[in-house]
N, C-alpha and C. Protein backbone atom coordinates (compact mmCIF):
# COMPACT_ATOMS: atom_id res chain seq x y z
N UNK A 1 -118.77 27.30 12.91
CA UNK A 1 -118.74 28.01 14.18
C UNK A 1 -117.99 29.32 14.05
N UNK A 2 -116.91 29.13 13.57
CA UNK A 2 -115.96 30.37 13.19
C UNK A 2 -116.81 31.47 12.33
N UNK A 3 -117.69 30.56 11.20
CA UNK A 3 -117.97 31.41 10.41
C UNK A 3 -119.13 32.66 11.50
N UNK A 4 -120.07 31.96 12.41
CA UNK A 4 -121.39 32.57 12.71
C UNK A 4 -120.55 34.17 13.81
N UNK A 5 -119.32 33.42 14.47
CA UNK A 5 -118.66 34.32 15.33
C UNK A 5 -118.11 35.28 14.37
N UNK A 6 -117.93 35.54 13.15
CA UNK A 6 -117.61 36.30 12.12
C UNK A 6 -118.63 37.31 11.89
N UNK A 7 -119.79 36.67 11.73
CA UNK A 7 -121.19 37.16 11.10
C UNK A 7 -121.57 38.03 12.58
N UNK A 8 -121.68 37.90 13.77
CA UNK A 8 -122.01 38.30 14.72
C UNK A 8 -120.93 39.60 15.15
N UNK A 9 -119.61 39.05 14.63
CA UNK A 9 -118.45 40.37 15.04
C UNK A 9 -118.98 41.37 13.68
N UNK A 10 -119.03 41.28 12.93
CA UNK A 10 -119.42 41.82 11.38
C UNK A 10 -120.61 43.02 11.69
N UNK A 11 -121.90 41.90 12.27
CA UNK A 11 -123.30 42.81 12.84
C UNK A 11 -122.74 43.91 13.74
N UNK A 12 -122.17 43.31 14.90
CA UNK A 12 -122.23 44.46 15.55
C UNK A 12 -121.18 45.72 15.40
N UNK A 13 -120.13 45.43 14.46
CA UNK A 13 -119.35 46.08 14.01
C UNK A 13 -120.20 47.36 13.29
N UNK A 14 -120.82 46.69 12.15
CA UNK A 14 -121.81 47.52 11.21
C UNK A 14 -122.66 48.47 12.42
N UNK A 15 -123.25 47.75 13.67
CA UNK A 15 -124.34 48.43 14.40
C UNK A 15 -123.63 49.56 15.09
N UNK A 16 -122.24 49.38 15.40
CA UNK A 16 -121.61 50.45 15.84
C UNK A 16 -121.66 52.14 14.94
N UNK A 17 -121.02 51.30 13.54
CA UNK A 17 -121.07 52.16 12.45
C UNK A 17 -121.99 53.01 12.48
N UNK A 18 -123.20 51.97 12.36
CA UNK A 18 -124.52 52.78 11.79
C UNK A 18 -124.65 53.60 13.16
N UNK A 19 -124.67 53.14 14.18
CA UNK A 19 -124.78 54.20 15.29
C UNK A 19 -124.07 55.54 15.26
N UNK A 20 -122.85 55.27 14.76
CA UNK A 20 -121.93 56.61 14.75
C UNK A 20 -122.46 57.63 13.30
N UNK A 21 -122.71 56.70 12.50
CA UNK A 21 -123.21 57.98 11.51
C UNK A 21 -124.47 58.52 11.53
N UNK A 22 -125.40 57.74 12.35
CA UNK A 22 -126.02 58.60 12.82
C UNK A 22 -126.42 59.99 13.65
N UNK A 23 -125.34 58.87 14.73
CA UNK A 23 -125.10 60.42 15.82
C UNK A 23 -124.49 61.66 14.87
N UNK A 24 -123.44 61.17 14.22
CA UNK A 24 -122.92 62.69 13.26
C UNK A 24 -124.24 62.90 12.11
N UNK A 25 -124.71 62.39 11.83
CA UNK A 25 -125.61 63.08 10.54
C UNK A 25 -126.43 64.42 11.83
N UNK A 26 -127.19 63.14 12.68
CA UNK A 26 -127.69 64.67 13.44
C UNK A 26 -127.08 65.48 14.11
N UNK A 27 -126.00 65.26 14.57
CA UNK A 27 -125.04 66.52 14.88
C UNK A 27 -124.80 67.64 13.85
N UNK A 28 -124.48 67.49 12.52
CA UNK A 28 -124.05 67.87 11.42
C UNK A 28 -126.10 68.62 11.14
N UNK A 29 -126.82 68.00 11.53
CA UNK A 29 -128.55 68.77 11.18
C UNK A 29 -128.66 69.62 12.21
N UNK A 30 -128.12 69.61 13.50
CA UNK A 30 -128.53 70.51 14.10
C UNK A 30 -127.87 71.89 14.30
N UNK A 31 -126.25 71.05 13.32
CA UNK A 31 -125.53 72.53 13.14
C UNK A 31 -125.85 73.32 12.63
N UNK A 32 -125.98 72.47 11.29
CA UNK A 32 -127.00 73.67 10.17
C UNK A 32 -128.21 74.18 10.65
N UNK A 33 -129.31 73.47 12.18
CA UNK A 33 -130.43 74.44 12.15
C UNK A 33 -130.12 75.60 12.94
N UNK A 34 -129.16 75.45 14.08
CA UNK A 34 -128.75 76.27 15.11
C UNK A 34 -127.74 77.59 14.19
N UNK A 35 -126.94 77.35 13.01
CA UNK A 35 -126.46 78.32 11.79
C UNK A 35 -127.16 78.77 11.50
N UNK A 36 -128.30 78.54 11.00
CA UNK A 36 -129.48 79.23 10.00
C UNK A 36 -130.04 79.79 10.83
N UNK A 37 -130.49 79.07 11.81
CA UNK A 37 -131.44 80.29 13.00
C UNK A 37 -130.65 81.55 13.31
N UNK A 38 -129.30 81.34 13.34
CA UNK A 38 -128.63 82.53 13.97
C UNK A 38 -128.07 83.62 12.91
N UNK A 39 -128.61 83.07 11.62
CA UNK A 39 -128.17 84.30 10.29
C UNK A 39 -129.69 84.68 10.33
N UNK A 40 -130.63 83.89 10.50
CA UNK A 40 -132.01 84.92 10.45
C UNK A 40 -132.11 85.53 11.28
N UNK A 41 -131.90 85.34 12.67
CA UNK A 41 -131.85 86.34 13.75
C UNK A 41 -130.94 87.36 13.83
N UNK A 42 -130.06 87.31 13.12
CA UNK A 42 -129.05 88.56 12.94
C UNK A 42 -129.48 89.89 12.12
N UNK A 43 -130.40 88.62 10.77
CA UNK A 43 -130.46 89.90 10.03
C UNK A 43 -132.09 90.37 10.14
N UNK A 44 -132.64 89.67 11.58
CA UNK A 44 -134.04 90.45 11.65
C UNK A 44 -133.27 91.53 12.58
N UNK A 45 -132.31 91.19 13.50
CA UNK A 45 -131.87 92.49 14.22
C UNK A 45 -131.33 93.65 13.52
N UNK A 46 -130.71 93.14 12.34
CA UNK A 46 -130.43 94.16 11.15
C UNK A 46 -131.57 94.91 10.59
N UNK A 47 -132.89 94.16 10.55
CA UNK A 47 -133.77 94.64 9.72
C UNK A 47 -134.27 95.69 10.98
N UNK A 48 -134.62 95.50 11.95
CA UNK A 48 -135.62 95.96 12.78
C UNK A 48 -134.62 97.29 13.41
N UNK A 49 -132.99 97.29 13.03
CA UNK A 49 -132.15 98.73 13.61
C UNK A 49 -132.61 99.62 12.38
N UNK A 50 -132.75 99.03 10.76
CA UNK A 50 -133.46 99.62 10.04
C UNK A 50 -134.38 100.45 10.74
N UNK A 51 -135.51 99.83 10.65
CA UNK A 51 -136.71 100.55 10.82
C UNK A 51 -137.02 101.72 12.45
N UNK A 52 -136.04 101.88 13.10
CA UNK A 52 -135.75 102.41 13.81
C UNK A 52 -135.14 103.92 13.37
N UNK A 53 -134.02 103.06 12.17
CA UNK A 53 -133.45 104.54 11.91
C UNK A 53 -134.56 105.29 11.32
N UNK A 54 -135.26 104.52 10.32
CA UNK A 54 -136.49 105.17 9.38
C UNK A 54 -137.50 106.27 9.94
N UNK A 55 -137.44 105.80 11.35
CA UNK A 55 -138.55 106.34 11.98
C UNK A 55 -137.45 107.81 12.81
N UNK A 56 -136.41 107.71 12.87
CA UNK A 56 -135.48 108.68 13.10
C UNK A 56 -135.46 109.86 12.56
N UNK A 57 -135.10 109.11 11.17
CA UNK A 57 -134.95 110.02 10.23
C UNK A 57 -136.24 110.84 10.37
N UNK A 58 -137.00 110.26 9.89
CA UNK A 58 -138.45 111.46 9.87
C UNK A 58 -138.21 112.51 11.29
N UNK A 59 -137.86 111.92 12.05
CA UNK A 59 -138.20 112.80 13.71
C UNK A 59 -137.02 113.78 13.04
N UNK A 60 -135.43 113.92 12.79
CA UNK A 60 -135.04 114.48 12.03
C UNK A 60 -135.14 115.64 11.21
N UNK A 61 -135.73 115.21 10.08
CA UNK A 61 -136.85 115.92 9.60
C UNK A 61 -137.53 117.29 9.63
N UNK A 62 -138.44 116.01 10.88
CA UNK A 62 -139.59 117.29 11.55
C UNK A 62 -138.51 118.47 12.43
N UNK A 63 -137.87 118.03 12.85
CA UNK A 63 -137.30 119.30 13.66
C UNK A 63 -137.08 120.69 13.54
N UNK A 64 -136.34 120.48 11.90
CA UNK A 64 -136.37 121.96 11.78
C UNK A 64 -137.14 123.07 11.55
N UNK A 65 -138.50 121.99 11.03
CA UNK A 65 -139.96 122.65 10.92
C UNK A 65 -140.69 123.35 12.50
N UNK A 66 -140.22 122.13 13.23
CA UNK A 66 -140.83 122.70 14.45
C UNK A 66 -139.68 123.73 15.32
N UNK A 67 -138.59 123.77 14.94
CA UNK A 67 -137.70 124.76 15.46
C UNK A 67 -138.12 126.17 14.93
N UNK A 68 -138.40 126.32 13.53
CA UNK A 68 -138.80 127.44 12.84
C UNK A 68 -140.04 127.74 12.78
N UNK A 69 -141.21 127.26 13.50
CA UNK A 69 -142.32 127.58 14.02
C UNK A 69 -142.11 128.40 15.48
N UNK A 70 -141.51 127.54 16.47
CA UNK A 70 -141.26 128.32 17.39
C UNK A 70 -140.62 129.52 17.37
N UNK A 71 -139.52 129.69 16.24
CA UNK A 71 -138.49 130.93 16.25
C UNK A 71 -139.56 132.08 15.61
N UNK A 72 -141.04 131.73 14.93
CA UNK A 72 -141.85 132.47 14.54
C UNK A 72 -142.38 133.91 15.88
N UNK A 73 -142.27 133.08 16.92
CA UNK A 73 -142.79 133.23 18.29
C UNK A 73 -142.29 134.01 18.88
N UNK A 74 -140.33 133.06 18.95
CA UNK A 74 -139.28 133.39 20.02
C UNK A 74 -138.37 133.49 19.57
N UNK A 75 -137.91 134.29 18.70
CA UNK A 75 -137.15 134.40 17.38
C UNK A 75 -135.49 134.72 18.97
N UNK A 76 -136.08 135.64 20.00
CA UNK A 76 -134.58 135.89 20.84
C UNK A 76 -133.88 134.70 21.39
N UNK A 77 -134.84 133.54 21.66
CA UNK A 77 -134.44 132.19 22.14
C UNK A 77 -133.74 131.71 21.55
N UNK A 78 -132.40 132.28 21.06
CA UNK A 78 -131.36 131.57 20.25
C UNK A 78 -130.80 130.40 20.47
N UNK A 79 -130.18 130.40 22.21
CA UNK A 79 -129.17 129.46 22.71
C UNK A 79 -130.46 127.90 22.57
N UNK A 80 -131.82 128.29 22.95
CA UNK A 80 -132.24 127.20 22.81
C UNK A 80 -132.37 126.59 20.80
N UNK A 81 -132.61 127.09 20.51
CA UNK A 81 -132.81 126.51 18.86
C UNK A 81 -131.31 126.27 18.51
N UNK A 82 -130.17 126.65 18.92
CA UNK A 82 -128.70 126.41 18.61
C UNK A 82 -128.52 125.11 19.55
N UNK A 83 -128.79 124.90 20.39
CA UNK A 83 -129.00 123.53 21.21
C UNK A 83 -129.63 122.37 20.46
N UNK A 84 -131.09 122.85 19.78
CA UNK A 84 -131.81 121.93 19.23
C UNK A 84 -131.15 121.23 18.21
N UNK A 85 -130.45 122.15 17.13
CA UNK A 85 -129.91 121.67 16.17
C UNK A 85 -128.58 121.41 16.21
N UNK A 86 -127.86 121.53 17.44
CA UNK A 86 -126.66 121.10 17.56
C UNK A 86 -126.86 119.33 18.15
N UNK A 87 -128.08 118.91 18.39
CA UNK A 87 -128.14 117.65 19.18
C UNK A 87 -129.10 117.21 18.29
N UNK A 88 -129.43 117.95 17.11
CA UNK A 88 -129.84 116.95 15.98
C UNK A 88 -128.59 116.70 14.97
N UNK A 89 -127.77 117.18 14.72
CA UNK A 89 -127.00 116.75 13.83
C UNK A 89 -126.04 115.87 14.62
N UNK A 90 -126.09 115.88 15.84
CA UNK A 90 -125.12 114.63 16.38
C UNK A 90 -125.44 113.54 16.32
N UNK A 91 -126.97 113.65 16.14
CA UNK A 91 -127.93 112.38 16.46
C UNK A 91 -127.69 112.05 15.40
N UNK A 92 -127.66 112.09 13.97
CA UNK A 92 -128.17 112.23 12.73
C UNK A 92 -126.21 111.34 12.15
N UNK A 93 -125.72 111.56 13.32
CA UNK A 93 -123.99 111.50 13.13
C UNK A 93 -123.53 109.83 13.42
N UNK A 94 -124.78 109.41 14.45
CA UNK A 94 -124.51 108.51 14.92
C UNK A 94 -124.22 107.33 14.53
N UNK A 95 -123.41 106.52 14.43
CA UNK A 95 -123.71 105.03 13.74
C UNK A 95 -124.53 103.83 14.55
N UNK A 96 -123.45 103.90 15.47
CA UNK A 96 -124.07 102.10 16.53
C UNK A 96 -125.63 102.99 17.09
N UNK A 97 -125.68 101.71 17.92
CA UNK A 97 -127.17 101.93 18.83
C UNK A 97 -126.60 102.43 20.14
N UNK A 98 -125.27 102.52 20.52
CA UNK A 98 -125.16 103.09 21.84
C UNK A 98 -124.66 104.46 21.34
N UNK A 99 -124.33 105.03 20.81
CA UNK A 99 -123.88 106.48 19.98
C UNK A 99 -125.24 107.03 19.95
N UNK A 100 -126.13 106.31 19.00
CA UNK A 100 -127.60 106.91 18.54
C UNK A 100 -128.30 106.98 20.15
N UNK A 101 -128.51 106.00 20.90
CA UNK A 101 -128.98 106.16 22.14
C UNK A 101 -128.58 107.56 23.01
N UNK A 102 -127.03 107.45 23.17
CA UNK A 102 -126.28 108.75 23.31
C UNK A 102 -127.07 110.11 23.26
N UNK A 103 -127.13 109.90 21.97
CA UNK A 103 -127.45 111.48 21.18
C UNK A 103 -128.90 111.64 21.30
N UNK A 104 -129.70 110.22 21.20
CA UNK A 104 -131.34 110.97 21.01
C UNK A 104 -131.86 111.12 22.35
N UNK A 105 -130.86 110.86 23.22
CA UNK A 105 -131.31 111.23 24.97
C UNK A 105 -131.09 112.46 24.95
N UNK A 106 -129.64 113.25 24.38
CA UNK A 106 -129.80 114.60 24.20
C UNK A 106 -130.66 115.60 23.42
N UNK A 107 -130.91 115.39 22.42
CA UNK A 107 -131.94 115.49 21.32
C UNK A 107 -133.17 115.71 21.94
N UNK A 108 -133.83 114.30 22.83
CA UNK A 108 -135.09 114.95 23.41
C UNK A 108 -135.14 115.67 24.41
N UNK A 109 -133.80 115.73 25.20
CA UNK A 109 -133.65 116.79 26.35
C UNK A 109 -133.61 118.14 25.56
N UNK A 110 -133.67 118.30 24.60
CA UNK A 110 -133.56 119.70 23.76
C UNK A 110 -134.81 119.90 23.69
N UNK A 111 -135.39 119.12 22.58
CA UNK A 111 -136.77 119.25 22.54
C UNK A 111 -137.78 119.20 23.41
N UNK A 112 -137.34 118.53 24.76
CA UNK A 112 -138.24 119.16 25.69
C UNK A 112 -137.88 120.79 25.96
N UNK A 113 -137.04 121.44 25.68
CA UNK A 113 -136.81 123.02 26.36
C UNK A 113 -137.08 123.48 24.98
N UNK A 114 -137.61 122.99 24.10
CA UNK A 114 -138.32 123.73 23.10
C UNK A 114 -139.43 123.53 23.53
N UNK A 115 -140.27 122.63 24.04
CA UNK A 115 -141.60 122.55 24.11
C UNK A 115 -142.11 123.42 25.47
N UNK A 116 -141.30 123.46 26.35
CA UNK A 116 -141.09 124.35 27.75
C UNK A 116 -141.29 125.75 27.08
N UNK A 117 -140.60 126.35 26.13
CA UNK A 117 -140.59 127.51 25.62
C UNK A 117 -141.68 128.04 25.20
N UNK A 118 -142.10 127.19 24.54
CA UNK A 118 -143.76 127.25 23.32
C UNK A 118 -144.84 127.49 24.25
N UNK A 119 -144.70 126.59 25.60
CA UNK A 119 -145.55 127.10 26.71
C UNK A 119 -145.79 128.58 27.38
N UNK A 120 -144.61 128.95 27.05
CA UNK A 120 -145.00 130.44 27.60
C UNK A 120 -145.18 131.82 26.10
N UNK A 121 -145.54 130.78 25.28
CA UNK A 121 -146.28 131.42 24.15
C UNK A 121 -148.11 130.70 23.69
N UNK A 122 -148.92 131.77 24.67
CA UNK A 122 -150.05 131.07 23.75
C UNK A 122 -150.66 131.03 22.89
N UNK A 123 -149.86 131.98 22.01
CA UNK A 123 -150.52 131.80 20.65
C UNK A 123 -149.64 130.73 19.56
N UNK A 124 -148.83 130.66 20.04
CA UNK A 124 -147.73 129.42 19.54
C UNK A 124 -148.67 128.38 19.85
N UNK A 125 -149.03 128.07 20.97
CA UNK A 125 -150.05 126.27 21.57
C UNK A 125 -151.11 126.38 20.92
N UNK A 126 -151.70 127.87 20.06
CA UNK A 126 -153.12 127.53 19.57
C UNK A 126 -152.39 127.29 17.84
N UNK A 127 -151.45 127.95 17.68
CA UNK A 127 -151.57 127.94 16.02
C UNK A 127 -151.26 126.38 15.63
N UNK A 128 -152.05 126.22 14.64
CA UNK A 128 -152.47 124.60 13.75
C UNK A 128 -151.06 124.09 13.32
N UNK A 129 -150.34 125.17 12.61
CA UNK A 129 -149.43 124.49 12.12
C UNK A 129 -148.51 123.47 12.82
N UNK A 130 -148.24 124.49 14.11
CA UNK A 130 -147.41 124.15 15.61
C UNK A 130 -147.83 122.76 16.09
N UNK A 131 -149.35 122.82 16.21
CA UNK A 131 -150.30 121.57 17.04
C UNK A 131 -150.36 120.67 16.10
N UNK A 132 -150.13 120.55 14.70
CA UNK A 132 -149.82 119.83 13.90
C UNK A 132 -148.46 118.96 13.82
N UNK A 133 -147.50 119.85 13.79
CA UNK A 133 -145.93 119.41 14.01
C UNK A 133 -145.56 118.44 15.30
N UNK A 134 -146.90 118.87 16.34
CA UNK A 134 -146.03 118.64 17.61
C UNK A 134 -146.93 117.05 17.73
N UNK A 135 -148.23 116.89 16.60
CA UNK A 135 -148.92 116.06 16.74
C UNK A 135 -148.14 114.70 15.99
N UNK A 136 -147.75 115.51 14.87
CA UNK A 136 -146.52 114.40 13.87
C UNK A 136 -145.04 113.95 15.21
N UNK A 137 -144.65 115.09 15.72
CA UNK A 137 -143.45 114.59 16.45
C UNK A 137 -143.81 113.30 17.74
N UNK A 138 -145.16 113.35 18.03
CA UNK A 138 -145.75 112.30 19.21
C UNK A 138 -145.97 111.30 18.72
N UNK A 139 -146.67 111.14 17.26
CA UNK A 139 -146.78 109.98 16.89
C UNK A 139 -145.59 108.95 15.92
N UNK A 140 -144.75 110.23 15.90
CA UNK A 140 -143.19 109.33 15.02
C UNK A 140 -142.17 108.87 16.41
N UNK A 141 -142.35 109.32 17.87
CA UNK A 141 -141.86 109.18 19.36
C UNK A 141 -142.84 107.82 19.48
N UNK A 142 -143.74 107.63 19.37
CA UNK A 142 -144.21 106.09 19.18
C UNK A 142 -143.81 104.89 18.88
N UNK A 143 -143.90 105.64 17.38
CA UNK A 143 -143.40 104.60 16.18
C UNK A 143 -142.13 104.26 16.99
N UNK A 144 -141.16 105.47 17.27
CA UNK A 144 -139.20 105.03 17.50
C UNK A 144 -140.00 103.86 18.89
N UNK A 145 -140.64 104.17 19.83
CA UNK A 145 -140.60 103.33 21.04
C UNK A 145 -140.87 101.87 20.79
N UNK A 146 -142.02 101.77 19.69
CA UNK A 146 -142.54 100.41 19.34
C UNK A 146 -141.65 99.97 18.78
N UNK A 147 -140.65 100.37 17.90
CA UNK A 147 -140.02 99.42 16.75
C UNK A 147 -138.28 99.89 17.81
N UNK A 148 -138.20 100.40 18.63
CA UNK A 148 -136.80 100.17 20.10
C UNK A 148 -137.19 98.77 21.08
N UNK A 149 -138.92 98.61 21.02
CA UNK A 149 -139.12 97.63 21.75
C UNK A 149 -138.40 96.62 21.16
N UNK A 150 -139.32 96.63 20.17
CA UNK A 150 -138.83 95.26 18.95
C UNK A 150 -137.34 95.13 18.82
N UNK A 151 -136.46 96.11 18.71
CA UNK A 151 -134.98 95.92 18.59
C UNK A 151 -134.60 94.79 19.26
N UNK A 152 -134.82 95.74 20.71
CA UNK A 152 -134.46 95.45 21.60
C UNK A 152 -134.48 93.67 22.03
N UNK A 153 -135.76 93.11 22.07
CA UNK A 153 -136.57 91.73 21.81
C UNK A 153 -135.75 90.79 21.22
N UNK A 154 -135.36 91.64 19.90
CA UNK A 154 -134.53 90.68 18.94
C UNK A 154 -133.50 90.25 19.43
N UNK A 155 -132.97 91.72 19.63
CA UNK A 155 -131.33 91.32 20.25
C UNK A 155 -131.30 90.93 21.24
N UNK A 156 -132.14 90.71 21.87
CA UNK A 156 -132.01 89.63 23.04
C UNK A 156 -131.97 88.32 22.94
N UNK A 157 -133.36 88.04 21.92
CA UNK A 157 -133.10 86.74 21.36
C UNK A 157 -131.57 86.49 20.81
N UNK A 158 -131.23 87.08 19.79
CA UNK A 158 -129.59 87.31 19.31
C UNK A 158 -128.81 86.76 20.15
N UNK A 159 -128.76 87.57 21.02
CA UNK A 159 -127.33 87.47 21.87
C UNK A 159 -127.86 86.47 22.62
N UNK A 160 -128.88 85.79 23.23
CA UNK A 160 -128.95 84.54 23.95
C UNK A 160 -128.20 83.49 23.07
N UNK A 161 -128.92 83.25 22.13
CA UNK A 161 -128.76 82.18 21.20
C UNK A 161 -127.06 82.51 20.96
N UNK A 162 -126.30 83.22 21.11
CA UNK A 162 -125.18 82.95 20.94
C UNK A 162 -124.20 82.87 21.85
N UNK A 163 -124.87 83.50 23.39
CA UNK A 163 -124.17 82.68 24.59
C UNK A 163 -124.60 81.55 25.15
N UNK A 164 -125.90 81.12 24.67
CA UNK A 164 -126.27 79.65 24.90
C UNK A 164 -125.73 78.35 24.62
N UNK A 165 -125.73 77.30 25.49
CA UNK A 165 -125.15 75.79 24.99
C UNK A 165 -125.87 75.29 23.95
N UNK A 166 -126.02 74.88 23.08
CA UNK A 166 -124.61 74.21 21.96
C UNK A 166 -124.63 75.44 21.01
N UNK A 167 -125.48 76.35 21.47
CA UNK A 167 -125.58 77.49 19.87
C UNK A 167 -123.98 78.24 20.10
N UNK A 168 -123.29 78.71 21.00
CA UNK A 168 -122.11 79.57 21.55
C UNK A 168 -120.95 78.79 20.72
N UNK A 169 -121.17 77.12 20.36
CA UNK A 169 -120.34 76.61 19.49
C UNK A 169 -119.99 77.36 18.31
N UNK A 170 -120.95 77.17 17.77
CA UNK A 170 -121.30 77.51 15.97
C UNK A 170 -121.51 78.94 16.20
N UNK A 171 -121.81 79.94 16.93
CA UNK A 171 -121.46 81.41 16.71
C UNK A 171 -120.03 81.54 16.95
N UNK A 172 -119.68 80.61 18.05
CA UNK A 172 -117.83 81.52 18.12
C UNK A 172 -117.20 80.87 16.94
N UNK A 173 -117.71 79.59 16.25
CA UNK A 173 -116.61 78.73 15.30
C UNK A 173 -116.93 80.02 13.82
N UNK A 174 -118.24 80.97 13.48
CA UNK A 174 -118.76 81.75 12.80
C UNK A 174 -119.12 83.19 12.99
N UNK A 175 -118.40 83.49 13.92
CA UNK A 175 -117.92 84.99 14.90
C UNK A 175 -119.18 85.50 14.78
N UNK A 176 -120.05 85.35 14.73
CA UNK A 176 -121.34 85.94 15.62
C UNK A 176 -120.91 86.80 16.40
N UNK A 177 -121.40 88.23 16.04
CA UNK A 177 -120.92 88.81 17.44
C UNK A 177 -122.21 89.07 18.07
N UNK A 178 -122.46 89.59 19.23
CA UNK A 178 -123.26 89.74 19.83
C UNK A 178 -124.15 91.34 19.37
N UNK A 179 -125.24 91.88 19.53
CA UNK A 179 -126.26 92.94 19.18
C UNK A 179 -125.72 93.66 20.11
N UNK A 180 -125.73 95.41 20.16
CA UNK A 180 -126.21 96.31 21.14
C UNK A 180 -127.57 96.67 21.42
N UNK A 181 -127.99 96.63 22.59
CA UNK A 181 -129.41 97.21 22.68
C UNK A 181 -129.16 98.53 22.07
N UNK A 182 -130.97 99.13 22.31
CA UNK A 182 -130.62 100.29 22.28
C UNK A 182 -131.78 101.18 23.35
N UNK A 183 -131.07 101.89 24.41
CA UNK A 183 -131.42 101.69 25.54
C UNK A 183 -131.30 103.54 25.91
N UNK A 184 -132.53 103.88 26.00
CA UNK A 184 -132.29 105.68 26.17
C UNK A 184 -131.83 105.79 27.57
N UNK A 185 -131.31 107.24 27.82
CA UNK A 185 -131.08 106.94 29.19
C UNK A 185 -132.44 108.15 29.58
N UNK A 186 -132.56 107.48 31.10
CA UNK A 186 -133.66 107.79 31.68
C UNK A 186 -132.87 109.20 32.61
N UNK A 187 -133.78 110.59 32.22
CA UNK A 187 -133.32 110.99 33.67
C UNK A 187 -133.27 110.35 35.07
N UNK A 188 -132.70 110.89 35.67
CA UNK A 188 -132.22 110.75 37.44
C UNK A 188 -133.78 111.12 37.85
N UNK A 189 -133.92 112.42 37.48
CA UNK A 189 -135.83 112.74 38.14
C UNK A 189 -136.70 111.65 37.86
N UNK A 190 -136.76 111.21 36.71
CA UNK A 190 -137.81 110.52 36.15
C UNK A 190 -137.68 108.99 36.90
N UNK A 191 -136.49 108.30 37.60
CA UNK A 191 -136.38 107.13 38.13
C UNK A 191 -136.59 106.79 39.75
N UNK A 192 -137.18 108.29 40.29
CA UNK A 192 -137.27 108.18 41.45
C UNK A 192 -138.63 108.02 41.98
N UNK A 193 -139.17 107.22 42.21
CA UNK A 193 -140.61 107.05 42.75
C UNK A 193 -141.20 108.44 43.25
N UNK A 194 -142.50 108.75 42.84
CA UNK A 194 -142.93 109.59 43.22
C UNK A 194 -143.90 109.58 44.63
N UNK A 195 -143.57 110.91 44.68
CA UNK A 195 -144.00 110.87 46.62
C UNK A 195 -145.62 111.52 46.65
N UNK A 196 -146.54 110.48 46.91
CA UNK A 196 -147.51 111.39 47.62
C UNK A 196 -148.14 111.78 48.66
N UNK A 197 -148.21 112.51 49.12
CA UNK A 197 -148.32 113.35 50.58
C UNK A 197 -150.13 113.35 50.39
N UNK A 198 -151.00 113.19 51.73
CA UNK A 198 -152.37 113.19 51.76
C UNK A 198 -152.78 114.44 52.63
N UNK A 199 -151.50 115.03 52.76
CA UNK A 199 -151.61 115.96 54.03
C UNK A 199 -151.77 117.25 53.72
């Protein structure tokens, strides 16, 4: 009798056991998947601020080509081409995504008053080289928007997954820090609904 009350304290002793190392084995599996997910998602947000800058750089680049096309034109328009290239080398200065954001909001506010300028030259809007440059600068303003989307996407995913329950564990116990977007700023004009009058 003693012995079976032995055998029965024994079972469920063991069933406890086995229960508990279970619960920790998968605790201990989901650390490691919720870890691993959050070093690949870091370094696709790493990869994808890459390809952002890449597409920078070129816009970069092109600038001084298209600054010295226009000065072909408007050679007196100093303060504007001293603008242009004073808000490309800041851009070019930048490190984070809120610095770079910073600067390429100024940058294209430049390059729009270069392109304002070129307008009141029409032989500047017909020459190839110009309509060439300005055709490269629209389609590398693409590229930056598609691959800012994507940043952006990531680091959202990013930073969820590391203020989320149980992932916020294993990023704060592995300092995860959180992504910056990267987020242009919008003019004041450009955010105001536009008015149309039928009258």
């Amino acid at each position: 009798m003693k012995n079976g009350r032995k055998a029965e304290f024994n079972l469920g002793e063991n069933m406890t056991t086995l229960i508990i190392l279970i619960i920790v084995t998968i605790l201990i599996v989901a650390g490691i998947f919720i870890y691993n997910r959050l070093v690949r998602l870091r370094y696709t947000v790493q990869s994808s601020w890459s390809d952002i800058d890449v597409q920078l750089k070129k816009r970069y680049d092109l600038v001084p080509n298209l600054v010295e096309a226009v000065k072909g034109y408007a050679s007196h328009e100093k303060t504007v081409f001293e603008k242009v290239t004073q808000a490309r080398g800041m851009a070019m200065q930048a490190n984070t995504p809120a610095e770079t954001a910073r600067a390429e909001t100024m940058l294209r506010d430049t390059l729009k008053s270069l392109f304002a300028l070129a307008e009141a030259y029409p032989e500047l809007k017909a020459n190839a080289n110009f309509l060439q440059l300005q055709a490269q600068l629209q389609d590398l303003e693409n590229n930056i928007e598609n691959a800012r989307r994507y940043y952006n996407a990531v680091a959202r995913d990013y930073n969820t997954l590391i203020k989320a329950f149980p992932s916020n564990l294993i990023a704060g116990s592995f300092h995860f820090q959180p992504a910056e977007f990267f987020q242009l700023e919008t003019p004041e004009a450009e955010r105001k609904p536009v008015k149309v009058s039928f009258s």
